[in-house]
C-alpha atoms as a PDB file:
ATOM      1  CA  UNK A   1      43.183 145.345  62.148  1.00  0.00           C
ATOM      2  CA  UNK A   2      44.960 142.463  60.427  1.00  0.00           C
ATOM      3  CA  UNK A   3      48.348 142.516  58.894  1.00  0.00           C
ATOM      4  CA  UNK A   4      49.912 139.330  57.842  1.00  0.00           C
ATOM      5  CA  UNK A   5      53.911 139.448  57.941  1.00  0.00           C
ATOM      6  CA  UNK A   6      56.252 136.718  56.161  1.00  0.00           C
ATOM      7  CA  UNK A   7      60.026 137.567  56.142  1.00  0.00           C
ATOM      8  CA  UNK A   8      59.511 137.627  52.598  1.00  0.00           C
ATOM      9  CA  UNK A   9      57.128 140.465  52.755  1.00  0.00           C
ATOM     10  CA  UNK A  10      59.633 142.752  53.916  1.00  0.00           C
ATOM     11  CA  UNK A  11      61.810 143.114  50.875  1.00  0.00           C
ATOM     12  CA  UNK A  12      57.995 144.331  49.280  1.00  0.00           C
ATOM     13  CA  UNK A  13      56.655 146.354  51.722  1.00  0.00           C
ATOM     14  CA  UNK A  14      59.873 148.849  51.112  1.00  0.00           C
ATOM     15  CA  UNK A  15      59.901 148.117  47.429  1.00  0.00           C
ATOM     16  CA  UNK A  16      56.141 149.362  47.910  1.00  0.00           C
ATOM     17  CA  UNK A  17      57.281 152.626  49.869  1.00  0.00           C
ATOM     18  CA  UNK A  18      59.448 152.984  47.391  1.00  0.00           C
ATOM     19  CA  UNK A  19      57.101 152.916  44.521  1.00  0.00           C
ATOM     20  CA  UNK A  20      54.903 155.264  46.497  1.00  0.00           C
ATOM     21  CA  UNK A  21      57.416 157.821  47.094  1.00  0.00           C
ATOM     22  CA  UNK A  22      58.632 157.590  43.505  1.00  0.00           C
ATOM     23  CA  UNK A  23      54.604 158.925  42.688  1.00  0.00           C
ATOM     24  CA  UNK A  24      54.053 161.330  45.104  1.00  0.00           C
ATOM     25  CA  UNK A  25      51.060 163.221  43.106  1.00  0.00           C
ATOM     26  CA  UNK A  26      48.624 159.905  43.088  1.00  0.00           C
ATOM     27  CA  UNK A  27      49.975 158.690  46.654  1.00  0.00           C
ATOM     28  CA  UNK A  28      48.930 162.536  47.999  1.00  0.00           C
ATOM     29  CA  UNK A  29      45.828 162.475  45.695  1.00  0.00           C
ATOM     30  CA  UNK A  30      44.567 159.625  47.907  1.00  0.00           C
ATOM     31  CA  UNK A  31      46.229 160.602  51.098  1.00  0.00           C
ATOM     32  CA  UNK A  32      43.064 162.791  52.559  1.00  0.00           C
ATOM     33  CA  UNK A  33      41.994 161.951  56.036  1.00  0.00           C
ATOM     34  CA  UNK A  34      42.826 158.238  56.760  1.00  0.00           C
ATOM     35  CA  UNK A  35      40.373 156.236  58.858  1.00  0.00           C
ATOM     36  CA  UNK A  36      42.257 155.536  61.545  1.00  0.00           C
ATOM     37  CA  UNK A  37      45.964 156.888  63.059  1.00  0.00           C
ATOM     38  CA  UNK A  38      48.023 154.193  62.860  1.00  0.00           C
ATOM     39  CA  UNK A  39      46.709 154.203  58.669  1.00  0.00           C
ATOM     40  CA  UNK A  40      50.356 155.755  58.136  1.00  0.00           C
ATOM     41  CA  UNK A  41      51.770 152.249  59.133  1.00  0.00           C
ATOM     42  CA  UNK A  42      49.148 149.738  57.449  1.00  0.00           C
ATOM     43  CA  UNK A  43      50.892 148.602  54.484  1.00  0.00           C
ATOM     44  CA  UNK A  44      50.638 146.055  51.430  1.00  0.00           C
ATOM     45  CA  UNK A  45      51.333 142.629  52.450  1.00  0.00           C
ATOM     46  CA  UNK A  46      53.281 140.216  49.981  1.00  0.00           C
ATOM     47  CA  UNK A  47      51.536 137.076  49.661  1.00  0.00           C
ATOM     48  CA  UNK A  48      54.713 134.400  48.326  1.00  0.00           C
ATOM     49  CA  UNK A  49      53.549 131.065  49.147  1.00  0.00           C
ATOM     50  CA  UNK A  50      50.552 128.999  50.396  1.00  0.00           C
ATOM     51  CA  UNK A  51      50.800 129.637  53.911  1.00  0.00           C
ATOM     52  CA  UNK A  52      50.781 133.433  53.204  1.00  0.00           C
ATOM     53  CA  UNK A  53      47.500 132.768  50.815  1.00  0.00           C
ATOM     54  CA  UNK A  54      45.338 130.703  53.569  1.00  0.00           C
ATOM     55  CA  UNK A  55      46.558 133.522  56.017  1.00  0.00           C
ATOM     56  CA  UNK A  56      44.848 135.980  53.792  1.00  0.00           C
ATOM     57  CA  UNK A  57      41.535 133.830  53.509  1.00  0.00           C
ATOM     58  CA  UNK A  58      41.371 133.560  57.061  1.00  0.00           C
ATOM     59  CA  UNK A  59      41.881 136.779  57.891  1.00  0.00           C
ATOM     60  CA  UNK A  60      38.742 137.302  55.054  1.00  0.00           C
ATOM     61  CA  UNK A  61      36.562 135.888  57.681  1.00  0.00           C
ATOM     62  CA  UNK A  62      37.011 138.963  59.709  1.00  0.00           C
ATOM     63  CA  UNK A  63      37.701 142.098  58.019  1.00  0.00           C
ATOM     64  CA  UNK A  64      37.326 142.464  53.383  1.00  0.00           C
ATOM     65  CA  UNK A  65      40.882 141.889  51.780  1.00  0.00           C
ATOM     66  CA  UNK A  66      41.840 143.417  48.481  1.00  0.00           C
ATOM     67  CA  UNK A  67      44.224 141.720  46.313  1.00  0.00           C
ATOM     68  CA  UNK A  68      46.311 142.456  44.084  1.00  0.00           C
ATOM     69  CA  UNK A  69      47.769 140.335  41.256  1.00  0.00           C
ATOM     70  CA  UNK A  70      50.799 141.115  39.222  1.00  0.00           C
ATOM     71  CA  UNK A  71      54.174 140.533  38.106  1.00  0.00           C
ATOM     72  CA  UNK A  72      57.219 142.292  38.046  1.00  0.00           C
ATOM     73  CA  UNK A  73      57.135 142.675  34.640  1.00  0.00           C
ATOM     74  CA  UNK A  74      54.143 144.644  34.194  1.00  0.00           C
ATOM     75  CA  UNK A  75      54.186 148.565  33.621  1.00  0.00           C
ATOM     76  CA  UNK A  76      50.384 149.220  34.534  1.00  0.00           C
ATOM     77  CA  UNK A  77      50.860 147.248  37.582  1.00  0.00           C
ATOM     78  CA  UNK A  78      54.243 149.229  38.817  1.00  0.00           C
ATOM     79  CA  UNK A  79      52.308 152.148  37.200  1.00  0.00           C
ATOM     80  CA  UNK A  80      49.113 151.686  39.898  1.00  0.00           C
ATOM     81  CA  UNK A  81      51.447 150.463  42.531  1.00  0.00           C
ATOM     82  CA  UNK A  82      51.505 153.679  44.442  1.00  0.00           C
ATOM     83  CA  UNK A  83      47.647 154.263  44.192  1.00  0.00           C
ATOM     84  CA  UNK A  84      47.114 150.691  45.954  1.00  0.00           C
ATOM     85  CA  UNK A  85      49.869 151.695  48.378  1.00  0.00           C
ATOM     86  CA  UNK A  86      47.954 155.506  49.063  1.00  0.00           C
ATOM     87  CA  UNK A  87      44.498 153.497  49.959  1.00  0.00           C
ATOM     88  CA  UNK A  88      45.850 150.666  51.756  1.00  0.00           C
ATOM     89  CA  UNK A  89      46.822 153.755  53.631  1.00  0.00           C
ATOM     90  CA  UNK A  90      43.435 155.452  54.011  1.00  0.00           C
ATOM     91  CA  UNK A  91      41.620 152.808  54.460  1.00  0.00           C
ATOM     92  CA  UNK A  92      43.924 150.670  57.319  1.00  0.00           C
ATOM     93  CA  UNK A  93      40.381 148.549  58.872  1.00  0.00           C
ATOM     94  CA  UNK A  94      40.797 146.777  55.376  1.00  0.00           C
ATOM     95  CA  UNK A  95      43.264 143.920  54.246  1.00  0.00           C
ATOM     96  CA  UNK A  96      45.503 144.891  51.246  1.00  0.00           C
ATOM     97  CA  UNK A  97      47.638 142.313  50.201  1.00  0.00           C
ATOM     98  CA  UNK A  98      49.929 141.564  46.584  1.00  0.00           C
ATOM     99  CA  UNK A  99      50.592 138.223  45.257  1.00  0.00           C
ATOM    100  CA  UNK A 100      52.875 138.198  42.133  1.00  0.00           C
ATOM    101  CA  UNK A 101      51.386 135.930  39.927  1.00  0.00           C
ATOM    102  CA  UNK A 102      55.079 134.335  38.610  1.00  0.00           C
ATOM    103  CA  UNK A 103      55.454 133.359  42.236  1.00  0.00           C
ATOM    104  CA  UNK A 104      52.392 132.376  42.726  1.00  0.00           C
ATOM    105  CA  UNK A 105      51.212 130.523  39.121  1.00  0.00           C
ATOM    106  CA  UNK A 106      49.206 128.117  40.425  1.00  0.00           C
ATOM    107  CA  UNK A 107      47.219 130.090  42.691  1.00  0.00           C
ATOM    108  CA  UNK A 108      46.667 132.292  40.102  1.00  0.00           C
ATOM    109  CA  UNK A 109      45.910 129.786  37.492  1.00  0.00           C
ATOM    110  CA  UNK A 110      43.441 128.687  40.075  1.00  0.00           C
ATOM    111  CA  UNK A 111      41.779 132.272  40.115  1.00  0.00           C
ATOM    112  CA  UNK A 112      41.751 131.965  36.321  1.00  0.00           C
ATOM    113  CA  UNK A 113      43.942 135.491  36.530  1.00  0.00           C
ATOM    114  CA  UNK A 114      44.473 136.439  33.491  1.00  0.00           C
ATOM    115  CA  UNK A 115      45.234 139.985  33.124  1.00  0.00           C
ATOM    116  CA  UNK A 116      47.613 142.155  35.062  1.00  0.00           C
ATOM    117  CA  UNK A 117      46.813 144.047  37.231  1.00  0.00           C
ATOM    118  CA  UNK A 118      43.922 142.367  38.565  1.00  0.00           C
ATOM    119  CA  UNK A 119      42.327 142.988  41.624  1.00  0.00           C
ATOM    120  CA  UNK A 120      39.631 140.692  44.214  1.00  0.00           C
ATOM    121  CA  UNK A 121      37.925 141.220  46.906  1.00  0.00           C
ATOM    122  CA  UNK A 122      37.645 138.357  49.424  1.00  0.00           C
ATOM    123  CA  UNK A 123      35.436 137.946  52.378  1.00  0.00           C
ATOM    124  CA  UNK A 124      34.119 135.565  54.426  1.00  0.00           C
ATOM    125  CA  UNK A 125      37.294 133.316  52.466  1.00  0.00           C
ATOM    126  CA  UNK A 126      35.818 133.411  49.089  1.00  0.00           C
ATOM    127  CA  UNK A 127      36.276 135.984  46.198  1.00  0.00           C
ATOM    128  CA  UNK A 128      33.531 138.195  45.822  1.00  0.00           C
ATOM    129  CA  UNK A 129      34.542 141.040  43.118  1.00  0.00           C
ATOM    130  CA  UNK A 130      36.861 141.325  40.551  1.00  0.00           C
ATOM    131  CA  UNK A 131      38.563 144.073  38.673  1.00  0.00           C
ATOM    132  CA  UNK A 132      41.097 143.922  35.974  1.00  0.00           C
ATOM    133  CA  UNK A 133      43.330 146.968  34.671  1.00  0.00           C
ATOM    134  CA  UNK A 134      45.040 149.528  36.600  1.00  0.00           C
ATOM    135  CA  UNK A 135      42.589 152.390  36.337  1.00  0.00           C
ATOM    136  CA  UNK A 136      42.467 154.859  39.014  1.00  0.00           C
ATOM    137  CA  UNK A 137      38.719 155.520  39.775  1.00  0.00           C
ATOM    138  CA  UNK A 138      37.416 151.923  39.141  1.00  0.00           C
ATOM    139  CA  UNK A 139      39.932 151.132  41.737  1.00  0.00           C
ATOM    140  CA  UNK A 140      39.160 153.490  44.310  1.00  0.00           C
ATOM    141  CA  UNK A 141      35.376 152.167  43.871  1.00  0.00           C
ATOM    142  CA  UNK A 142      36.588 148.644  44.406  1.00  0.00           C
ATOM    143  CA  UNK A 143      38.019 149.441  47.565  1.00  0.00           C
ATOM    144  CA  UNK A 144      34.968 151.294  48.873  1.00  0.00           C
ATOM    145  CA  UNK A 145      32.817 148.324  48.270  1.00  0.00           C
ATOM    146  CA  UNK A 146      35.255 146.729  49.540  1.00  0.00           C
ATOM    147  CA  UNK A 147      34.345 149.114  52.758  1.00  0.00           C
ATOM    148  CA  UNK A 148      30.785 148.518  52.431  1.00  0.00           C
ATOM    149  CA  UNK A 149      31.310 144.354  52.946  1.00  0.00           C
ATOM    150  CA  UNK A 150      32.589 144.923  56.741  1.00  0.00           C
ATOM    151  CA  UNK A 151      29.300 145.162  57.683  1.00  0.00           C
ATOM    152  CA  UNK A 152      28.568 142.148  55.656  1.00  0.00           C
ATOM    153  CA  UNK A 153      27.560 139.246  58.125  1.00  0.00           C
ATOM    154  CA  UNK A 154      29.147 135.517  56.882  1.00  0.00           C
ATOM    155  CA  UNK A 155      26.202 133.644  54.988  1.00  0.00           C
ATOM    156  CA  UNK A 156      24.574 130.866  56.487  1.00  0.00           C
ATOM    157  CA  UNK A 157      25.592 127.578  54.497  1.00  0.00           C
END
């Protein structure tokens, strides 16, 4: 398992457990059997500056990370908050990471994000989905794609 940690990311991660105790209905909707026991510590890592960002593509080499892009500002993002929270959870051999897009404009800009909440899936360092709104199901089938890459080998170039 991978979990990248900034100082930062602290003031998140309990904003996040926050956000997922202020929902309990969709966090215990997802909480069914988690894939591994330490899945009740795995949580959403901040992503606040470049260093945190090539962390997060390296660590794509080894294991899929989902990421999520928001803002502070947005209700459908605070809305799906706890639902990202509940499968970063469940599924702990995955990388779940948020990177606030007011932070983080020119990554983002980069990305060409353009809707909140959006969310990718990178392996292997690249982005290799993308999902846009904060619905529930297209979101959990994200993440089991997501699932489905980790036995993806890296592409010869």
């Amino acid at each position: 398992m991978v979990v990248l940690r900034t100082a930062a990311a602290e003031a998140t991660l309990a904003a996040t457990a926050a956000s997922a105790a202020a929902a309990p209905a969709a966090a215990a909707a997802l909480a069914a059997p988690a894939a591994a026991p330490s899945a009740a510590h795995h949580q959403v890592v901040a992503l606040r500056n470049e260093e945190d960002w090539r962390m997060m593509l390296q660590a794509s080499m080894e294991t899929p990370a989902v990421v999520k892009f928001d803002a502070a500002w947005c209700a459908p993002c605070r809305a799906v908050a706890p639902v990202f929270a509940a499968l970063c959870a469940r599924h702990s051999h995955l990388l779940f990471a948020r990177l606030d897009v007011d932070e983080m404009e020119e990554c983002a800009t980069e990305l060409r994000i353009t809707t909140m909440p959006t969310f990718c899936v990178f392996r292997h360092g690249k982005r290799v989905e993308t999902l846009s709104g904060a619905e529930r199901a297209p979101l959990m089938a994200l993440v089991e794609r997501a699932v489905a890459r980790l036995e993806t080998p890296k592409a010869e170039p």
